[in-house]
Protein backbone atom coordinates (compact mmCIF):
# COMPACT_ATOMS: atom_id res chain seq x y z
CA UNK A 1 50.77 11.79 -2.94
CA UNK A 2 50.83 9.28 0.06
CA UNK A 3 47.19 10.42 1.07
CA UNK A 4 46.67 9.59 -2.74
CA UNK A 5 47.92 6.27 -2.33
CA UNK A 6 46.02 5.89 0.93
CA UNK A 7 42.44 6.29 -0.45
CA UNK A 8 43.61 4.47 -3.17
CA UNK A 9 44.67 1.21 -0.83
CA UNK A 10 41.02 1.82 0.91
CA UNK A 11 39.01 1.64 -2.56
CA UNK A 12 41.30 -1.63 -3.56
CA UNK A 13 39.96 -3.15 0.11
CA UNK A 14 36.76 -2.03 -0.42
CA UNK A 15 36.92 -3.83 -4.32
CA UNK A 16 38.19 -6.99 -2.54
CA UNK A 17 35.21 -7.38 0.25
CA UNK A 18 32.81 -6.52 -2.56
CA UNK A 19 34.01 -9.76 -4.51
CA UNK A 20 33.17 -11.66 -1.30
CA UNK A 21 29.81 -10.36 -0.89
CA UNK A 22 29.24 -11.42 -4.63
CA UNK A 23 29.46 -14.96 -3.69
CA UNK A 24 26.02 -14.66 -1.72
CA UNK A 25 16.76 -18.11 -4.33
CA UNK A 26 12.48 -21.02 -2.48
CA UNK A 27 12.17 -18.09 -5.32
CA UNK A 28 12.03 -14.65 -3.93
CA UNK A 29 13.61 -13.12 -6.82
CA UNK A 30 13.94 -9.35 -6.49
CA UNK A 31 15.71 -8.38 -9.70
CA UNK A 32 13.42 -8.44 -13.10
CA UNK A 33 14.77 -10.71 -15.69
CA UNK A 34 15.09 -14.28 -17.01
CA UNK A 35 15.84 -16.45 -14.22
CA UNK A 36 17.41 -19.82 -15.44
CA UNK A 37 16.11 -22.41 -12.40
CA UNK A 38 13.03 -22.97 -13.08
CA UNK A 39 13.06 -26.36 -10.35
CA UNK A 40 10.49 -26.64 -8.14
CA UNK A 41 11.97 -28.90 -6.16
CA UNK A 42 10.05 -27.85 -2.08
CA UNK A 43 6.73 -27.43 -1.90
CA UNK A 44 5.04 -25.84 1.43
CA UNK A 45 2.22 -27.03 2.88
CA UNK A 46 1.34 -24.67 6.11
CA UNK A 47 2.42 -22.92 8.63
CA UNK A 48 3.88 -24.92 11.66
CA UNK A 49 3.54 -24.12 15.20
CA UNK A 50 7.00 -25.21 16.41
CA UNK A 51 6.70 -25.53 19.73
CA UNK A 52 3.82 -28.41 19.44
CA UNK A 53 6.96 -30.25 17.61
CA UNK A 54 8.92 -29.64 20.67
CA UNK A 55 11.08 -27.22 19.53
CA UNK A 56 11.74 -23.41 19.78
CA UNK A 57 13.22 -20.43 17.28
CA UNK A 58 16.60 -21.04 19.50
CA UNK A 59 16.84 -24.30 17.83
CA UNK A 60 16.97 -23.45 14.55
CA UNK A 61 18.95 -20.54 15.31
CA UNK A 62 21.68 -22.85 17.11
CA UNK A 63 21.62 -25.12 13.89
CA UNK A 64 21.67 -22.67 11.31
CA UNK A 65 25.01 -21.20 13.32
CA UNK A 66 26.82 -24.54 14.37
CA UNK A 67 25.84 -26.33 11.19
CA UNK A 68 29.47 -27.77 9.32
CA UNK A 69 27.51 -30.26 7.16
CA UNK A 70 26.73 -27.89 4.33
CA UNK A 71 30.41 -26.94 3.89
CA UNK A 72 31.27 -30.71 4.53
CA UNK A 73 28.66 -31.27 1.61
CA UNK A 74 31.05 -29.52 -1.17
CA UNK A 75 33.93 -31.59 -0.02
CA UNK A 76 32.45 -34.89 -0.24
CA UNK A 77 31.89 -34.72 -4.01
CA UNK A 78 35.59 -35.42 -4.33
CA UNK A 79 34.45 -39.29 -3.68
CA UNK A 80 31.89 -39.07 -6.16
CA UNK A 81 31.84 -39.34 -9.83
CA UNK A 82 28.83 -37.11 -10.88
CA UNK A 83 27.53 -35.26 -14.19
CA UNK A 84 27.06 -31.77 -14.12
CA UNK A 85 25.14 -29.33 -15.76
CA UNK A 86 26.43 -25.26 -16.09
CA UNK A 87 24.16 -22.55 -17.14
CA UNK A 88 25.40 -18.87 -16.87
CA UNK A 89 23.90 -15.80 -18.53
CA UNK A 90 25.15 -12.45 -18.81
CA UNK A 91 23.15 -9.04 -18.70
CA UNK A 92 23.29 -5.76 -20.34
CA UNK A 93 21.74 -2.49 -18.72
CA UNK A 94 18.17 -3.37 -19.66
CA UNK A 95 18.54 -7.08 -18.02
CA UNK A 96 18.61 -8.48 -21.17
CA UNK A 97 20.80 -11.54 -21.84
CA UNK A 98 23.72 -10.58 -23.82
CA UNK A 99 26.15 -13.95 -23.17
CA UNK A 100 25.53 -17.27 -22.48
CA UNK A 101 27.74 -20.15 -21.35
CA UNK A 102 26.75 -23.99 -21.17
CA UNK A 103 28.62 -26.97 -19.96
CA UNK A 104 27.63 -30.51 -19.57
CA UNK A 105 30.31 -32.30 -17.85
CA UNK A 106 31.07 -35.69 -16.44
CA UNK A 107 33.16 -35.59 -13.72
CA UNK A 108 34.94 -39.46 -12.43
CA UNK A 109 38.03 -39.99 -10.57
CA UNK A 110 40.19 -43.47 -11.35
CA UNK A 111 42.96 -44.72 -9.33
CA UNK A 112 42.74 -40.94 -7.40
CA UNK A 113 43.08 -39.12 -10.03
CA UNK A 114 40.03 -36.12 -11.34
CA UNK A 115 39.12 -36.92 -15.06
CA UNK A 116 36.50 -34.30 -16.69
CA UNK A 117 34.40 -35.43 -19.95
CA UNK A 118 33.00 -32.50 -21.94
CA UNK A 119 29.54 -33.78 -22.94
CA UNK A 120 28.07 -30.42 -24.34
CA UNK A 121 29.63 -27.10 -24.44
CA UNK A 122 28.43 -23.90 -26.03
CA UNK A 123 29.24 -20.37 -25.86
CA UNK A 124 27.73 -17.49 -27.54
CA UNK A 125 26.93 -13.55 -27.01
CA UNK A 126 29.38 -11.13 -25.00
CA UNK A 127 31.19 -13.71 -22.99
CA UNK A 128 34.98 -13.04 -23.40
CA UNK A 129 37.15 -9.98 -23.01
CA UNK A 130 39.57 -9.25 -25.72
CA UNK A 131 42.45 -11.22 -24.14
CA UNK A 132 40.18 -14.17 -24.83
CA UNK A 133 39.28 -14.65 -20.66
CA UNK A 134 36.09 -14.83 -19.59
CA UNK A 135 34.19 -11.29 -18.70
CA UNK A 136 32.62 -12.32 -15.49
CA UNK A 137 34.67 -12.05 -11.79
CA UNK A 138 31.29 -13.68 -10.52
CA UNK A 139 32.08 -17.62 -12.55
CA UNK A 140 35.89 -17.09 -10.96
CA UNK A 141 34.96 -16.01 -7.78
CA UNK A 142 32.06 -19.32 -7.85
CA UNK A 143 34.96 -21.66 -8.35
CA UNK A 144 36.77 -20.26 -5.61
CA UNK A 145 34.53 -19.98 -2.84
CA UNK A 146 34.29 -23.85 -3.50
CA UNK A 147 38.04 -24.82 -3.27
CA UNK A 148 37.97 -25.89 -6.62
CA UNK A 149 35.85 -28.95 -5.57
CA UNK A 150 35.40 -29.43 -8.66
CA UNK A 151 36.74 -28.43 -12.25
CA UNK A 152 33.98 -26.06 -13.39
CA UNK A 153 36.03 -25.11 -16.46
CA UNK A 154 35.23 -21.36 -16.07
CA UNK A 155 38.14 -20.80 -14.03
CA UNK A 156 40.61 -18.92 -16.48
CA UNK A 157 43.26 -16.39 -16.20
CA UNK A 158 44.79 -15.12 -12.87
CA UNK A 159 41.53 -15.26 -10.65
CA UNK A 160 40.25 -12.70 -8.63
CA UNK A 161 42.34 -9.43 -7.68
CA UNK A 162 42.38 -10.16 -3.99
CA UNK A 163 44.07 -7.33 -2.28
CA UNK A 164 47.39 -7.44 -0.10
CA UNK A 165 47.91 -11.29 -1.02
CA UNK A 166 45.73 -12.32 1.65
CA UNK A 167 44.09 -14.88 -0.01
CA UNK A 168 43.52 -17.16 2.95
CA UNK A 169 42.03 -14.62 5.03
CA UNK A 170 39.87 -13.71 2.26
CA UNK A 171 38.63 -17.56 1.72
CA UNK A 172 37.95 -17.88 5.57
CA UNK A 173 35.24 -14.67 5.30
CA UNK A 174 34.05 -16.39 2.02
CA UNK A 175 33.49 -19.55 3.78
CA UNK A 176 31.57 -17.72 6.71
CA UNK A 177 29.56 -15.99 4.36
CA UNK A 178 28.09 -19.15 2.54
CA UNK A 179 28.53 -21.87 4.74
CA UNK A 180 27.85 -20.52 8.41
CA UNK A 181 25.52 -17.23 7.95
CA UNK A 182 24.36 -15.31 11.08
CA UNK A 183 28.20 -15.44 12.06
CA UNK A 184 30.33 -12.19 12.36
CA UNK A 185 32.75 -11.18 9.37
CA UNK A 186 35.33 -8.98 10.11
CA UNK A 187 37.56 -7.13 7.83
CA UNK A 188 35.03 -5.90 5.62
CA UNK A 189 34.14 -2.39 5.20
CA UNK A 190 30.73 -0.39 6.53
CA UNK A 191 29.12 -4.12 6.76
CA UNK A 192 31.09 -6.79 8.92
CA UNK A 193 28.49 -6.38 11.74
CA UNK A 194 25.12 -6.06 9.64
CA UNK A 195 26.27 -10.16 8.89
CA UNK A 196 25.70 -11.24 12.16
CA UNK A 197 22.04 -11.23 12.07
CA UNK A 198 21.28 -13.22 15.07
CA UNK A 199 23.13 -11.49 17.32
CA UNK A 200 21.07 -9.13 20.03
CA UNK A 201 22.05 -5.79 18.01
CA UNK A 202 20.28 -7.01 14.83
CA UNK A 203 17.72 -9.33 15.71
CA UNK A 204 15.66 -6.08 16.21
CA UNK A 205 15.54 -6.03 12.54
CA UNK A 206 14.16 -9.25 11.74
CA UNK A 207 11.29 -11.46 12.21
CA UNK A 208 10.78 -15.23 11.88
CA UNK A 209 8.30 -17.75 10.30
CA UNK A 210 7.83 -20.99 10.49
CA UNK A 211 6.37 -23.90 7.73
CA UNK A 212 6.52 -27.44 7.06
CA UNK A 213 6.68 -28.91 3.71
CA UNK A 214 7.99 -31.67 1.37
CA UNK A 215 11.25 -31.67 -0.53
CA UNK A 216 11.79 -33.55 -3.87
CA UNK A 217 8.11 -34.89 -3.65
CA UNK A 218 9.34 -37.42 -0.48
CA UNK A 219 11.62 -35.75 2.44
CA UNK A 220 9.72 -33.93 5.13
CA UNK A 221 11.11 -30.46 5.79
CA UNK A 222 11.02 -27.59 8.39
CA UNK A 223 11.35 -23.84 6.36
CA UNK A 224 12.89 -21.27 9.08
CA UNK A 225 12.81 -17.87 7.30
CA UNK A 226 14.65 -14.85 8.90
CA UNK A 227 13.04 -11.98 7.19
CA UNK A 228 13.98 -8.17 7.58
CA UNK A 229 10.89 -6.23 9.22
CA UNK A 230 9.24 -3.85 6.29
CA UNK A 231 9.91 -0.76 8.67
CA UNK A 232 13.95 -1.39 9.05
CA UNK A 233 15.63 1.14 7.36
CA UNK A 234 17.90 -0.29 4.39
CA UNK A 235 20.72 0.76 5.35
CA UNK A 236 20.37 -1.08 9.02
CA UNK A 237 20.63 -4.40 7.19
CA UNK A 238 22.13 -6.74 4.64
CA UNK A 239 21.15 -9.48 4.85
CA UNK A 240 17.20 -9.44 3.92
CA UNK A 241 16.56 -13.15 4.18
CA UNK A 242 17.69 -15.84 4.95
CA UNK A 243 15.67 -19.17 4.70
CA UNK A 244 16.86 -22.43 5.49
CA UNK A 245 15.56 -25.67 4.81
CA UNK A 246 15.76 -28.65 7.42
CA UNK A 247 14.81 -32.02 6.80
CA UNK A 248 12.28 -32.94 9.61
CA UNK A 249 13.40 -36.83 10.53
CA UNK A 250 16.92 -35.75 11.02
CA UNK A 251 17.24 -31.72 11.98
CA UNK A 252 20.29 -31.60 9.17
CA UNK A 253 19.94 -28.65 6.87
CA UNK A 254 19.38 -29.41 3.26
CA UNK A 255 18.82 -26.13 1.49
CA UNK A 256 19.74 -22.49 1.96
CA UNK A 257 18.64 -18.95 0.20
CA UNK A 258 20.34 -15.76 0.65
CA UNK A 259 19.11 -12.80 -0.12
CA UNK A 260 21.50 -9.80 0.16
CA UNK A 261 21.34 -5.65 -1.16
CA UNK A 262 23.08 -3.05 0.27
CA UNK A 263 24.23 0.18 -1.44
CA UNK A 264 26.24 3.53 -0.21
CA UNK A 265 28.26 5.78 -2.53
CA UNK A 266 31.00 3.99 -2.89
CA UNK A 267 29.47 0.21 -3.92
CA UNK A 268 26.29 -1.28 -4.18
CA UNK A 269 25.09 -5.03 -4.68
CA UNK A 270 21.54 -7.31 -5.12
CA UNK A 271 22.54 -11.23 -4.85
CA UNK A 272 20.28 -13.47 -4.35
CA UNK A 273 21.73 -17.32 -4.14
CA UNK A 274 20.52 -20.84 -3.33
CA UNK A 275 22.13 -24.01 -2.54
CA UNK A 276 20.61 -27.55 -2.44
CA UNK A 277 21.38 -31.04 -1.09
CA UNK A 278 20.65 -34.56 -1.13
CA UNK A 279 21.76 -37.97 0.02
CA UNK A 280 23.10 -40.55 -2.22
CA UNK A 281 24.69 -43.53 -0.71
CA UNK A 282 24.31 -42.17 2.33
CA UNK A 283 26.64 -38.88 2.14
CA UNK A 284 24.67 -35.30 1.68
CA UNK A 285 26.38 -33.65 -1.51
CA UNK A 286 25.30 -30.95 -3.57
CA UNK A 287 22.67 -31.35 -6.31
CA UNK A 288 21.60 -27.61 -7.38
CA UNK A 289 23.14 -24.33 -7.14
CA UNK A 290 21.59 -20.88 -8.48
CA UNK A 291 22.48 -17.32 -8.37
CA UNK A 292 20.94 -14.03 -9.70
CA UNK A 293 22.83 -10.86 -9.04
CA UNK A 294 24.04 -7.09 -9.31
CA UNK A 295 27.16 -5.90 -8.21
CA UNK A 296 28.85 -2.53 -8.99
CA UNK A 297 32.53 -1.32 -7.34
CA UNK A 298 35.21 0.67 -7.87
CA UNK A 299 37.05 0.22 -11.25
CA UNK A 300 35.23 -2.53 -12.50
CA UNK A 301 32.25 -2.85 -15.18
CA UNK A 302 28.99 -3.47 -13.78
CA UNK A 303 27.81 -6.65 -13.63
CA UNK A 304 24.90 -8.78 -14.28
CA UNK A 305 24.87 -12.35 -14.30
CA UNK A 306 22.76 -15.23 -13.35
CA UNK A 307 24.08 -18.91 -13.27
CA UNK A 308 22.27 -22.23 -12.47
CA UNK A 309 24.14 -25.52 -11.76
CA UNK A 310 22.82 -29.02 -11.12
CA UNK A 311 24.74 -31.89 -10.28
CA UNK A 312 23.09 -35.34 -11.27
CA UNK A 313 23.97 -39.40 -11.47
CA UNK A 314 26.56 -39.31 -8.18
CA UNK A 315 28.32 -42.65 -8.59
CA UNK A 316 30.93 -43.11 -5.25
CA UNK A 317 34.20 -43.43 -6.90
């Protein structure tokens, strides 16, 4: 019985750091169906040859690992009115959409305190479980890798089943994950050193490239793409690239894609996720978020689910 109870603690674990990994496209789509952002908002012009700009792959390596703006980014919408648009689809076994959720929200704070105007708000399809909660872990666990910075309105029910109550510890991985990639994870089974992907164990495994481009038709931009080499082994790696997007006048980051798969026989997982900014009154803040993704653990239901929000009209409270 105890060695029962053992495997079963192990599995739970393993559930938990699965839901992290969910939280983790520049389009380099890998999974097959209807992909809701549709924004081309960076265009590429060429390659670059960084060192006539001064600068060397340590650079962007330093920045992409010290960077605390993009975190710092989620926070500051707390000073901002804003509207925001929600889009998430759900998938059946043939990737076809069998849910959808939409929200149009304007978000304002008065006197300190958050008010939330429903604009638009439809439903339809296989969205909610017979207890009337939402079927997706993936628009929970959204709302909680971002603190609740703002009301998203998909939150419902008890949250995520986070194992051993650890919820901070959990959060602190979750916020490595996103907000400071290339960075060691402990605590999470088979994978908490494939993460680190600049460190002189995995670099092997990767190459880099280079470009210059424009962003939102205006903003000069650096691309630095960390790409797995074609002859790694999958199993070597997680993370398969990671791209991030530097605005040229300034060196701060402004967009980031994630592309992560990895699959043994206990779990398996394809996520690919991007995050945008942009500077209104002179604060960076989040204008466009979008996620396509498989994930498939331990007692739960497969799932499939992309989502794409955009955040519009920021208005500094």
């Amino acid at each position: 019985m105890s060695q029962i109870k053992t495997l079963f603690k192990k599995i739970t674990i393993l559930s938990a750091s699965c839901f992290l990994l969910l939280a983790f496209s520049s389009k380099a789509q890998e999974i097959h169906r209807f992909n809701p952002d549709t924004l081309i908002t960076i265009r590429i012009d060429s390659a670059v040859n960084i060192k006539s700009h001064r600068l060397n792959a340590q650079d962007f390596i330093d920045a992409v690992i010290a960077d605390t703006s993009f975190y710092q980014a989620f926070r500051n919408m707390k000073r901002f009115g804003f509207t925001a648009e929600n889009r998430i689809y759900t998938y059946d076994k043939k990737n076809k959409i069998d849910g959808k959720i939409y929200r149009k929200l304007v978000h304002s704070n008065v006197n300190g305190k958050h008010k939330m105007e429903y604009v638009a708000k439809r439903d339809s399809g296989n969205v909610y479980k017979k207890d009337g909660k939402y079927q997706l872990y993936t628009v929970e666990m959204f709302d909680y890798i971002f603190e609740n910075a703002y009301n998203s309105d998909f939150t419902k029910g008890d949250g995520i089943p986070i194992a051993g109550g650890k919820n901070e510890s959990y959060k602190d991985k979750l916020k490595t994950l996103i907000f400071q990639p290339g960075r060691k994870v402990t605590g999470i089974p088979f994978i908490s050193g494939k993460t680190e992907i600049f460190s002189k164990d995995m670099r092997e495994y990767y190459y880099y490239e280079f470009a210059r481009g424009t962003y939102l038709d205006s903003i000069p931009v650096y691309r630095f793409k960390v790409i797995r080499k074609p002859s790694t082994s999958d199993g070597d790696t997680m993370i398969k690239e990671l791209t991030t997007i530097f605005d040229m006048r300034t060196f701060k980051i402004l967009g980031r894609y994630v592309d992560m798969k990895y699959s043994n026989l206990l779990f398996s997982f394809d996520i690919q996720m991007n995050i945008e900014l942009n500077r209104f009154d002179g604060v960076l803040l989040p204008t466009k978020v979008s996620y396509q993704g498989n994930w498939d653990i331990p007692f739960h239901k497969t799932e499939r689910a992309s989502f794409l929000i955009l955040h519009k009209d920021y208005k500094r409270n």
